[in-house]
N, C-alpha and C. Protein backbone atom coordinates (compact mmCIF):
# COMPACT_ATOMS: atom_id res chain seq x y z
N UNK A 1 68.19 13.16 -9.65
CA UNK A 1 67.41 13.30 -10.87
C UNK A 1 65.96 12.91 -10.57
N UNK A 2 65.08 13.74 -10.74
CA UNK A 2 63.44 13.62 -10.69
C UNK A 2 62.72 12.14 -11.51
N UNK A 3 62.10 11.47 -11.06
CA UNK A 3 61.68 10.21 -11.70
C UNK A 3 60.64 11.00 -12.73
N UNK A 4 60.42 10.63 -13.79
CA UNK A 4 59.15 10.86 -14.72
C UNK A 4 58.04 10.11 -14.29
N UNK A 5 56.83 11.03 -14.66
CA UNK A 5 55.78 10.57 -14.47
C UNK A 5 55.37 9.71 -15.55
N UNK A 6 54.94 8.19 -15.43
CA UNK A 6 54.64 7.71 -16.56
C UNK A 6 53.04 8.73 -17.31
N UNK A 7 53.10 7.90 -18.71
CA UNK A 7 51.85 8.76 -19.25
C UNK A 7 50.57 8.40 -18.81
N UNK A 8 49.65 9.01 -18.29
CA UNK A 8 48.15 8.57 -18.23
C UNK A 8 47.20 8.87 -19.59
N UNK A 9 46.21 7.82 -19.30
CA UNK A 9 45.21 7.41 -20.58
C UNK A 9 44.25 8.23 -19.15
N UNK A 10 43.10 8.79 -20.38
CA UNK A 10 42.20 9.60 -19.49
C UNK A 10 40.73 9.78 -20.34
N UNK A 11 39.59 9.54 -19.27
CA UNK A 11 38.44 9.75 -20.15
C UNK A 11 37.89 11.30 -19.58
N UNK A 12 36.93 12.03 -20.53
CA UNK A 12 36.23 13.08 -19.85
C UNK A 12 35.09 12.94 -20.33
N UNK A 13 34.12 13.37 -19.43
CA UNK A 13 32.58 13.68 -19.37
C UNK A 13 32.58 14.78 -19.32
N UNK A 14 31.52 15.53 -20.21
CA UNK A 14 30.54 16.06 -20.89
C UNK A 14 28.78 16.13 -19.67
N UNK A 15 28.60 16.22 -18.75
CA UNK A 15 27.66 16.12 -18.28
C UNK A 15 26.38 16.36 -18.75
N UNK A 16 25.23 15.86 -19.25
CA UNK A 16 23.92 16.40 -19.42
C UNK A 16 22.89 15.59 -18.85
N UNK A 17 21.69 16.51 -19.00
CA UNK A 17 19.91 15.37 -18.73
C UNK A 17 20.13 14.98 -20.20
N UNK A 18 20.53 14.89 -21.09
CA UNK A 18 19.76 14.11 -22.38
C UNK A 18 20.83 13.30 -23.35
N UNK A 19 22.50 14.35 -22.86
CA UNK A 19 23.05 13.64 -23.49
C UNK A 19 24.88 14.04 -22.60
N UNK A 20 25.80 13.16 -22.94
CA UNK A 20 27.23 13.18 -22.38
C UNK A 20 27.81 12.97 -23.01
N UNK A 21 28.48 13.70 -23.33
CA UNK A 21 29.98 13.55 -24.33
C UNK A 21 31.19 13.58 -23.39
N UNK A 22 31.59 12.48 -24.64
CA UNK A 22 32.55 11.51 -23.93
C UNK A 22 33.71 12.01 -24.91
N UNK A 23 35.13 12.11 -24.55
CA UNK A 23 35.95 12.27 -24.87
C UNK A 23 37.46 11.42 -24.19
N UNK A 24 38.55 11.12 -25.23
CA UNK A 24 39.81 10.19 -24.73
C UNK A 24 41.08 11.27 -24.60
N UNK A 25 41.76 10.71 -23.55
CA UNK A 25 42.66 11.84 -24.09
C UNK A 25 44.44 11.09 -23.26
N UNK A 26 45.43 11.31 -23.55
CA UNK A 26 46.49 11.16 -22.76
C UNK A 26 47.54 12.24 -22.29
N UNK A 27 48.63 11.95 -21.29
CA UNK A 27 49.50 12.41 -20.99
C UNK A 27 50.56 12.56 -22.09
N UNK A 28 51.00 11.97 -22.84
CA UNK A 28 52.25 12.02 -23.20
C UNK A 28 52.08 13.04 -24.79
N UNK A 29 51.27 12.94 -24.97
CA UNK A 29 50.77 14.10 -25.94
C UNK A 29 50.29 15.69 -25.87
N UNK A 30 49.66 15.68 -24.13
CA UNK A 30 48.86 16.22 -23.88
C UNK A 30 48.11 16.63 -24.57
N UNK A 31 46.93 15.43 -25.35
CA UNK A 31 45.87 16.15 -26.30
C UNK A 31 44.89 15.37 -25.64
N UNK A 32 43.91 16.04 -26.18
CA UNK A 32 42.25 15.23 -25.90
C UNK A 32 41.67 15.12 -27.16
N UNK A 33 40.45 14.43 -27.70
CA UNK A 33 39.79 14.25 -28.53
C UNK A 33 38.55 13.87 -28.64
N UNK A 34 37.32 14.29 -28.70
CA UNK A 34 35.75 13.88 -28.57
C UNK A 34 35.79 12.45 -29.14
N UNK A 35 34.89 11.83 -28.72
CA UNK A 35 35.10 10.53 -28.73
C UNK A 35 33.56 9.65 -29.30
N UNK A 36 32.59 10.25 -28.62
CA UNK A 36 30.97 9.78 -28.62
C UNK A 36 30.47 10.82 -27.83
N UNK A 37 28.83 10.52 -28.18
CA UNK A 37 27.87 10.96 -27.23
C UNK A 37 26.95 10.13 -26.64
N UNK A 38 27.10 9.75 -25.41
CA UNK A 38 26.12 8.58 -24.66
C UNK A 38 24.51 9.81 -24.49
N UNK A 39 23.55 8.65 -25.05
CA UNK A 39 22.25 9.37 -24.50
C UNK A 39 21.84 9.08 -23.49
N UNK A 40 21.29 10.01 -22.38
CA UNK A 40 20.61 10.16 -21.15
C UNK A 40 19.31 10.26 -20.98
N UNK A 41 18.74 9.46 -19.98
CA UNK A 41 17.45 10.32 -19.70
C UNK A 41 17.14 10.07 -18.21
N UNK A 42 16.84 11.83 -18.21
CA UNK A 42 17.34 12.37 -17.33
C UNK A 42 18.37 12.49 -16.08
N UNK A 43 19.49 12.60 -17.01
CA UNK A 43 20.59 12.58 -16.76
C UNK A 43 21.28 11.30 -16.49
N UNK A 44 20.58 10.37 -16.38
CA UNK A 44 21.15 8.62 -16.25
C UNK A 44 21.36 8.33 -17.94
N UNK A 45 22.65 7.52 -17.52
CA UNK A 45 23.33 7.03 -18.90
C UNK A 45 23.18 5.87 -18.93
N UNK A 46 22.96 4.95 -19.89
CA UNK A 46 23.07 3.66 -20.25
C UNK A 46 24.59 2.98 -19.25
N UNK A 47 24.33 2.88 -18.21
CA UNK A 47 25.93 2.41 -17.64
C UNK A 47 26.86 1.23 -17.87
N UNK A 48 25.92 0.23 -18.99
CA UNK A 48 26.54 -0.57 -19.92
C UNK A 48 28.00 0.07 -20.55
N UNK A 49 27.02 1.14 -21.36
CA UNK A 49 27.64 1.62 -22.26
C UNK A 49 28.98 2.28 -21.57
N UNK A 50 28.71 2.93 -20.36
CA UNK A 50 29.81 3.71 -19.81
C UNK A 50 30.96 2.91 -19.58
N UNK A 51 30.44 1.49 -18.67
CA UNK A 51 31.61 0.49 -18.12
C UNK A 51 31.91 0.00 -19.60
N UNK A 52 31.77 -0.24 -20.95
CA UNK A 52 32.10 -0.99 -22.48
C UNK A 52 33.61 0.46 -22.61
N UNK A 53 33.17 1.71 -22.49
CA UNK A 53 34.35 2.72 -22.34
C UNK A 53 35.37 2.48 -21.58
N UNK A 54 34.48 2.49 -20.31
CA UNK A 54 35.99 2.83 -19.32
C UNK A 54 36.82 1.23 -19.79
N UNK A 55 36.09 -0.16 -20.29
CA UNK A 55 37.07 -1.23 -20.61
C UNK A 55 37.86 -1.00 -21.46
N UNK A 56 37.24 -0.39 -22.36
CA UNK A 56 38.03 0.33 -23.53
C UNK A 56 39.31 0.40 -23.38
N UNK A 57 38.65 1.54 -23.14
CA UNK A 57 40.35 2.96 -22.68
C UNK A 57 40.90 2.71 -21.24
N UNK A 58 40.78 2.40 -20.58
CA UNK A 58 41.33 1.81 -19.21
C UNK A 58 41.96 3.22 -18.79
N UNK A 59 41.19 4.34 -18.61
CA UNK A 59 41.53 5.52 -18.20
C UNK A 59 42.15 5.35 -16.39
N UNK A 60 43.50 6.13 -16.71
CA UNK A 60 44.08 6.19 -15.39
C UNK A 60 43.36 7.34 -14.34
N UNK A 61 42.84 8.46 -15.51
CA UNK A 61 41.97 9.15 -14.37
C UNK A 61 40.81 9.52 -15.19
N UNK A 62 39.35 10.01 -14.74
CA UNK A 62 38.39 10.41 -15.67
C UNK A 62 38.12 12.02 -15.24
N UNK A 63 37.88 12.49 -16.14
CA UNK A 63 37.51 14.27 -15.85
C UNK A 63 36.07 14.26 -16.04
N UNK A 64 35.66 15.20 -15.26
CA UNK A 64 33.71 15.43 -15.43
C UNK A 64 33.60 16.46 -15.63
N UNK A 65 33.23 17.09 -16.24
CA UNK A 65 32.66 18.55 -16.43
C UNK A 65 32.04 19.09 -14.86
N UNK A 66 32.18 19.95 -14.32
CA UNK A 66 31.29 20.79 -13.49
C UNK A 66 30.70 22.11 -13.77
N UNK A 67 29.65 22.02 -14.02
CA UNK A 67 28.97 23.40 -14.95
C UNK A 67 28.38 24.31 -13.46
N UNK A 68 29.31 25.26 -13.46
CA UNK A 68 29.16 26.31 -12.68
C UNK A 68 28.38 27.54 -12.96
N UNK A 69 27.98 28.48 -12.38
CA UNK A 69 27.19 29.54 -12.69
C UNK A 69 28.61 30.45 -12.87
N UNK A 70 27.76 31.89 -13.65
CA UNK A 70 29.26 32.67 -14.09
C UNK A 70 29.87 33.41 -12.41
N UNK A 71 28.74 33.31 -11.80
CA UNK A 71 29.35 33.65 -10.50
C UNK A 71 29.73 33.07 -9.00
N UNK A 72 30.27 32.22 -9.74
CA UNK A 72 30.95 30.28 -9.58
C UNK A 72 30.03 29.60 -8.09
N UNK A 73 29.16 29.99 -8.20
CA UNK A 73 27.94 29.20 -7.39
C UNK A 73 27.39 28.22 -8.29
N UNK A 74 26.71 27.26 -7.47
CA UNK A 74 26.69 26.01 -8.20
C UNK A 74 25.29 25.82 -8.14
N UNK A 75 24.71 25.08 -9.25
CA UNK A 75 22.95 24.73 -9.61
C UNK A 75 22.87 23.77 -9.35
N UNK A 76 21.39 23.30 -9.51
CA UNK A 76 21.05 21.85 -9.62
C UNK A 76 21.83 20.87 -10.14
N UNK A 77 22.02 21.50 -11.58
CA UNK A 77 23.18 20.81 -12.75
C UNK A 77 24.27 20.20 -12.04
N UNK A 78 25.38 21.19 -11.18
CA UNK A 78 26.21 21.23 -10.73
C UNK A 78 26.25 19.91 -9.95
N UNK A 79 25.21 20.26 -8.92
CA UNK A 79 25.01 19.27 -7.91
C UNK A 79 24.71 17.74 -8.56
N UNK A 80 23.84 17.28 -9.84
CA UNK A 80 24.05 16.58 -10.41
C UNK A 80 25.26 16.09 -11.41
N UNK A 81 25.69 16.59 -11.74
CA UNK A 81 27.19 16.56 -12.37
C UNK A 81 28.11 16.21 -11.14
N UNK A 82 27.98 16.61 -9.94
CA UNK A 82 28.75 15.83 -9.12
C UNK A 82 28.48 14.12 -9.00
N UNK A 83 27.21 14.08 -8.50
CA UNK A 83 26.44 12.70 -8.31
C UNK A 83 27.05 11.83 -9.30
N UNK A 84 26.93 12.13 -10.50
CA UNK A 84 26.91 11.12 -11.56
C UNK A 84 28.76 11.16 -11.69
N UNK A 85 29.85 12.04 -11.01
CA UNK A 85 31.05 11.94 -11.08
C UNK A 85 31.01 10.96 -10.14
N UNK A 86 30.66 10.92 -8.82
CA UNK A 86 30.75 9.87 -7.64
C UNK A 86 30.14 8.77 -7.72
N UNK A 87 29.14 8.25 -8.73
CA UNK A 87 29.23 6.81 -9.36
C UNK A 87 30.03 6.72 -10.17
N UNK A 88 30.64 6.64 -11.23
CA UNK A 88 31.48 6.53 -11.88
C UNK A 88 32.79 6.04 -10.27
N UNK A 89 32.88 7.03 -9.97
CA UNK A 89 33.96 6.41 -8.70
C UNK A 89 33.64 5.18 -8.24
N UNK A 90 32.58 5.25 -7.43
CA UNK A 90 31.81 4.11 -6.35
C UNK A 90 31.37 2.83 -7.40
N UNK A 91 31.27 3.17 -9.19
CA UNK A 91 30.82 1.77 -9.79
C UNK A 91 32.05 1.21 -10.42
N UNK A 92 32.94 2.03 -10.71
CA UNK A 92 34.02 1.34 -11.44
C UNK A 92 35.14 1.03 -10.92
N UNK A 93 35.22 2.39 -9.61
CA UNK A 93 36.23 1.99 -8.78
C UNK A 93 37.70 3.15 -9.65
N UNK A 94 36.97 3.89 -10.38
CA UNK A 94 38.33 4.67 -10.97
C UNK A 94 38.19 6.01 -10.71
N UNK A 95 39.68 6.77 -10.30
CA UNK A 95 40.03 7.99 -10.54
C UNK A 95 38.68 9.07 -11.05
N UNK A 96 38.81 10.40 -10.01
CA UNK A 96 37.80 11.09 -10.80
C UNK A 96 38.08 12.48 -10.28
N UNK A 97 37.94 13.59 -11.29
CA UNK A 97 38.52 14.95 -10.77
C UNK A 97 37.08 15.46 -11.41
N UNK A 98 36.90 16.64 -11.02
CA UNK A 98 36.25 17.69 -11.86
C UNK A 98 36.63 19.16 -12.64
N UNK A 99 36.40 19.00 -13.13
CA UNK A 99 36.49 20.66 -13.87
C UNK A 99 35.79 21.75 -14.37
N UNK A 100 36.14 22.78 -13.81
CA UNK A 100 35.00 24.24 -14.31
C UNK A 100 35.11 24.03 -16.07
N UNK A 101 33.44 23.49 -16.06
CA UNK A 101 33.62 24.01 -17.75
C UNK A 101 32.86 24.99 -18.11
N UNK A 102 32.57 26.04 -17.75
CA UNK A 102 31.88 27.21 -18.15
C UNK A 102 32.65 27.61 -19.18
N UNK A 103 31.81 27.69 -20.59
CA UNK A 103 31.36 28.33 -21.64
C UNK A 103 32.16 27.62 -22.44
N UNK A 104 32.30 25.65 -21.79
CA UNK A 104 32.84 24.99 -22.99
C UNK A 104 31.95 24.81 -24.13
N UNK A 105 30.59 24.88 -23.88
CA UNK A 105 29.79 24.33 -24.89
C UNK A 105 29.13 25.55 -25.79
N UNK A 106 29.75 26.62 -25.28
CA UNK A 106 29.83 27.90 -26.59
C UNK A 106 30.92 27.75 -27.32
N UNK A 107 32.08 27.46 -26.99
CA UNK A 107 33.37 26.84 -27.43
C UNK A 107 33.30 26.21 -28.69
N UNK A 108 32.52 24.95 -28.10
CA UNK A 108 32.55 23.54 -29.31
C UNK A 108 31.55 23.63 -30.08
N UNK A 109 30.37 24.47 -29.95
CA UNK A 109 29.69 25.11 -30.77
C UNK A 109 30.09 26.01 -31.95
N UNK A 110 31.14 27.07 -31.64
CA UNK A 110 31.91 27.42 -32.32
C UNK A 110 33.14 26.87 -33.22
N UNK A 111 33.35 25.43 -32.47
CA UNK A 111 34.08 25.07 -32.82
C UNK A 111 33.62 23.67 -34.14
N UNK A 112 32.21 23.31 -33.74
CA UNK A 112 31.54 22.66 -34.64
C UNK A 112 31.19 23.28 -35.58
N UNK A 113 30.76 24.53 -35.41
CA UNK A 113 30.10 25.30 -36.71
C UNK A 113 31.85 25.80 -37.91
N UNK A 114 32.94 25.43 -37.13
CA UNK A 114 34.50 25.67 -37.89
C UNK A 114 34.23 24.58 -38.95
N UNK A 115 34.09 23.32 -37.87
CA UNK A 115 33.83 22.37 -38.53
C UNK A 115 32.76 21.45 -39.65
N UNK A 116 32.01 22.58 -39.74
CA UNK A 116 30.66 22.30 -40.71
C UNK A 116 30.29 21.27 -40.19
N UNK A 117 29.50 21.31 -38.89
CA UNK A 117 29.03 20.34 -38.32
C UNK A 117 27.28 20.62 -38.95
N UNK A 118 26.48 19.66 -39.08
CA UNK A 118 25.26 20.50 -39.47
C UNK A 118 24.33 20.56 -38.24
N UNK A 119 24.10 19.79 -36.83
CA UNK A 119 23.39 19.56 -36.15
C UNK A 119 24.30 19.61 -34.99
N UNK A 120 24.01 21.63 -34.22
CA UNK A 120 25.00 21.51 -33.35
C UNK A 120 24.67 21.30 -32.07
N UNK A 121 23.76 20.09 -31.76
CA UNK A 121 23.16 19.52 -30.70
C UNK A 121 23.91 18.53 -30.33
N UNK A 122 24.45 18.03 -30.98
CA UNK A 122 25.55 16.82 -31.40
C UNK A 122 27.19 17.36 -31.40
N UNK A 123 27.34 18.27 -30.33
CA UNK A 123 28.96 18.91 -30.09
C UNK A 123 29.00 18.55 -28.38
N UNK A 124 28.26 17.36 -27.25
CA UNK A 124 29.10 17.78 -26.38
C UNK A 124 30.64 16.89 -26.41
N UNK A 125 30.88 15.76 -27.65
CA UNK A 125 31.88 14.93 -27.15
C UNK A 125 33.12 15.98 -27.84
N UNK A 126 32.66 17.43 -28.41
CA UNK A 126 33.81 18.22 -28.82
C UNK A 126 34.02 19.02 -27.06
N UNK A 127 32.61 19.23 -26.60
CA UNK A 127 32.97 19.79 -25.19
C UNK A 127 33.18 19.05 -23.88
N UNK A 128 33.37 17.79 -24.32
CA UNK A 128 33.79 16.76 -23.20
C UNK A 128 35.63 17.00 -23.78
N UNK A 129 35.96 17.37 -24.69
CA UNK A 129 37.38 17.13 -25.64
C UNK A 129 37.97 18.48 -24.72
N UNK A 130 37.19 19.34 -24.46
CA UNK A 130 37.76 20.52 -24.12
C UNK A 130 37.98 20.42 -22.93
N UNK A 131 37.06 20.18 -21.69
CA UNK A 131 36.94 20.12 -20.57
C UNK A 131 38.67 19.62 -19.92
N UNK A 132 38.58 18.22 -20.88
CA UNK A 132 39.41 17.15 -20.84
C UNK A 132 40.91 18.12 -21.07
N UNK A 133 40.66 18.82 -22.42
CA UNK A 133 42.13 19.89 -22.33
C UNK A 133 42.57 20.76 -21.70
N UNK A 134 41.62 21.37 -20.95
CA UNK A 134 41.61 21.95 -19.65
C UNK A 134 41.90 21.32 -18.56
N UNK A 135 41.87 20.01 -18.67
CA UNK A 135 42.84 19.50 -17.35
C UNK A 135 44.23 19.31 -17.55
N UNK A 136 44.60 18.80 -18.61
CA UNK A 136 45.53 18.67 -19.67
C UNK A 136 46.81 20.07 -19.19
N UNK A 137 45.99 21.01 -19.06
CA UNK A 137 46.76 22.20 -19.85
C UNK A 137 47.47 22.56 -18.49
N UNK A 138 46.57 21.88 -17.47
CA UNK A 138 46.98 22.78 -15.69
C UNK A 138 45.87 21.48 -15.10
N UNK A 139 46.27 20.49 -15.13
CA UNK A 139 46.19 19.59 -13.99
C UNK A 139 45.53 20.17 -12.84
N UNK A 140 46.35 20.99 -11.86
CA UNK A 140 45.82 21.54 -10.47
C UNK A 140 44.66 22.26 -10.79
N UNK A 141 43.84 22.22 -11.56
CA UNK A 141 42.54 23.04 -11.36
C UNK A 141 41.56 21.75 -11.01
N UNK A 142 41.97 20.41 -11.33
CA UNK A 142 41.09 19.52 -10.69
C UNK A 142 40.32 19.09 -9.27
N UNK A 143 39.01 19.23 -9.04
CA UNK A 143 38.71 19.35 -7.82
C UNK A 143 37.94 17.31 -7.39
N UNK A 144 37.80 17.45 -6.59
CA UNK A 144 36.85 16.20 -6.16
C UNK A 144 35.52 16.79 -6.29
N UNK A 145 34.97 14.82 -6.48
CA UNK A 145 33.55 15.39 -6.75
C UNK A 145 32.80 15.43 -5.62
C-alpha cells in the first residue's frame, strides 16, 4: 500500500518592480487564495514583511511566478523574477519552484473586474492565487529558480 503524502501549506509570489502578490494555498484542498500585496521598489520588497509571511504560514514550499515571453524566451523580468525566487531560498532557507505565469494577470484582471474590484492595479495577490493553482493543478510543471 502507497504511503500518503502528508498535506503541504504553500506560499506564491506574484513577481513585480512595484508590487507582489502574495497568495496561501494548501495540499489537502488543493486550493489557493490571494492573500496581500507587498509594495516594491524596484522590484525589492520590504523583506521584513516577507519573513512576518513566511512565519505566518510556515509554507512547506513557495511558488514564484516566472513571466515568460509568449515565445517562452525569457526577459529582464524573467531573469529578475528568478533572483528574487533565489533569495527567498538563500534568506529563509525554504523550498522554491517556479511557474510559467503567462497571461495570469489578464486572468485576475478579468477575474477582478467579475469581482467588482474598482482599482484593477490592485489584482496581483488574485494572480499570485492563480500561479499558485497552477502548481496545485500539475505540480510537475515546477521548475528551479
Amino acid at each position: 500500500m502507497p504511503s500518503a503524502q502528508p498535506p503541504k501549506s504553500l506560499l506564491g509570489f506574484d513577481y513585480g518592480l512595484k508590487q507582489i502578490g502574495v497568495a496561501n494555498g494548501q495540499t489537502l484542498t488543493n486550493s489557493a487564495n490571494g492573500l496581500t500585496i507587498l509594495k516594491a521598489v524596484d522590484g525589492i520588497p520590504d523583506w521584513v514583511q516577507v519573513e512576518k509571511l513566511l512565519a505566518e504560514w510556515k509554507p512547506d514550499l513557495v511558488v514564484v511566478g516566472l513571466p515568460l515571453n509568449m515565445d517562452d524566451s525569457e526577459s529582464e523580468l524573467s531573469s529578475r523574477a528568478r533572483k528574487f525566487a533565489r533569495r527567498l531560498q538563500g534568506r529563509f532557507s525554504v523550498e522554491v519552484e517556479m511557474v510559467d505565469e503567462r497571461l495570469t494577470s489578464r486572468e485576475a484582471k478579468m477575474l477582478g473586474r467579475e469581482q467588482g474590484t474598482q482599482d484593477l492595479t490592485k489584482i496581483d495577490h488574485i494572480a499570485a492565487s492563480l500561479i499558485l493553482q497552477s502548481w496545485l493543478d500539475c505540480p510537475e510543471i515546477g521548475t528551479t529558480p
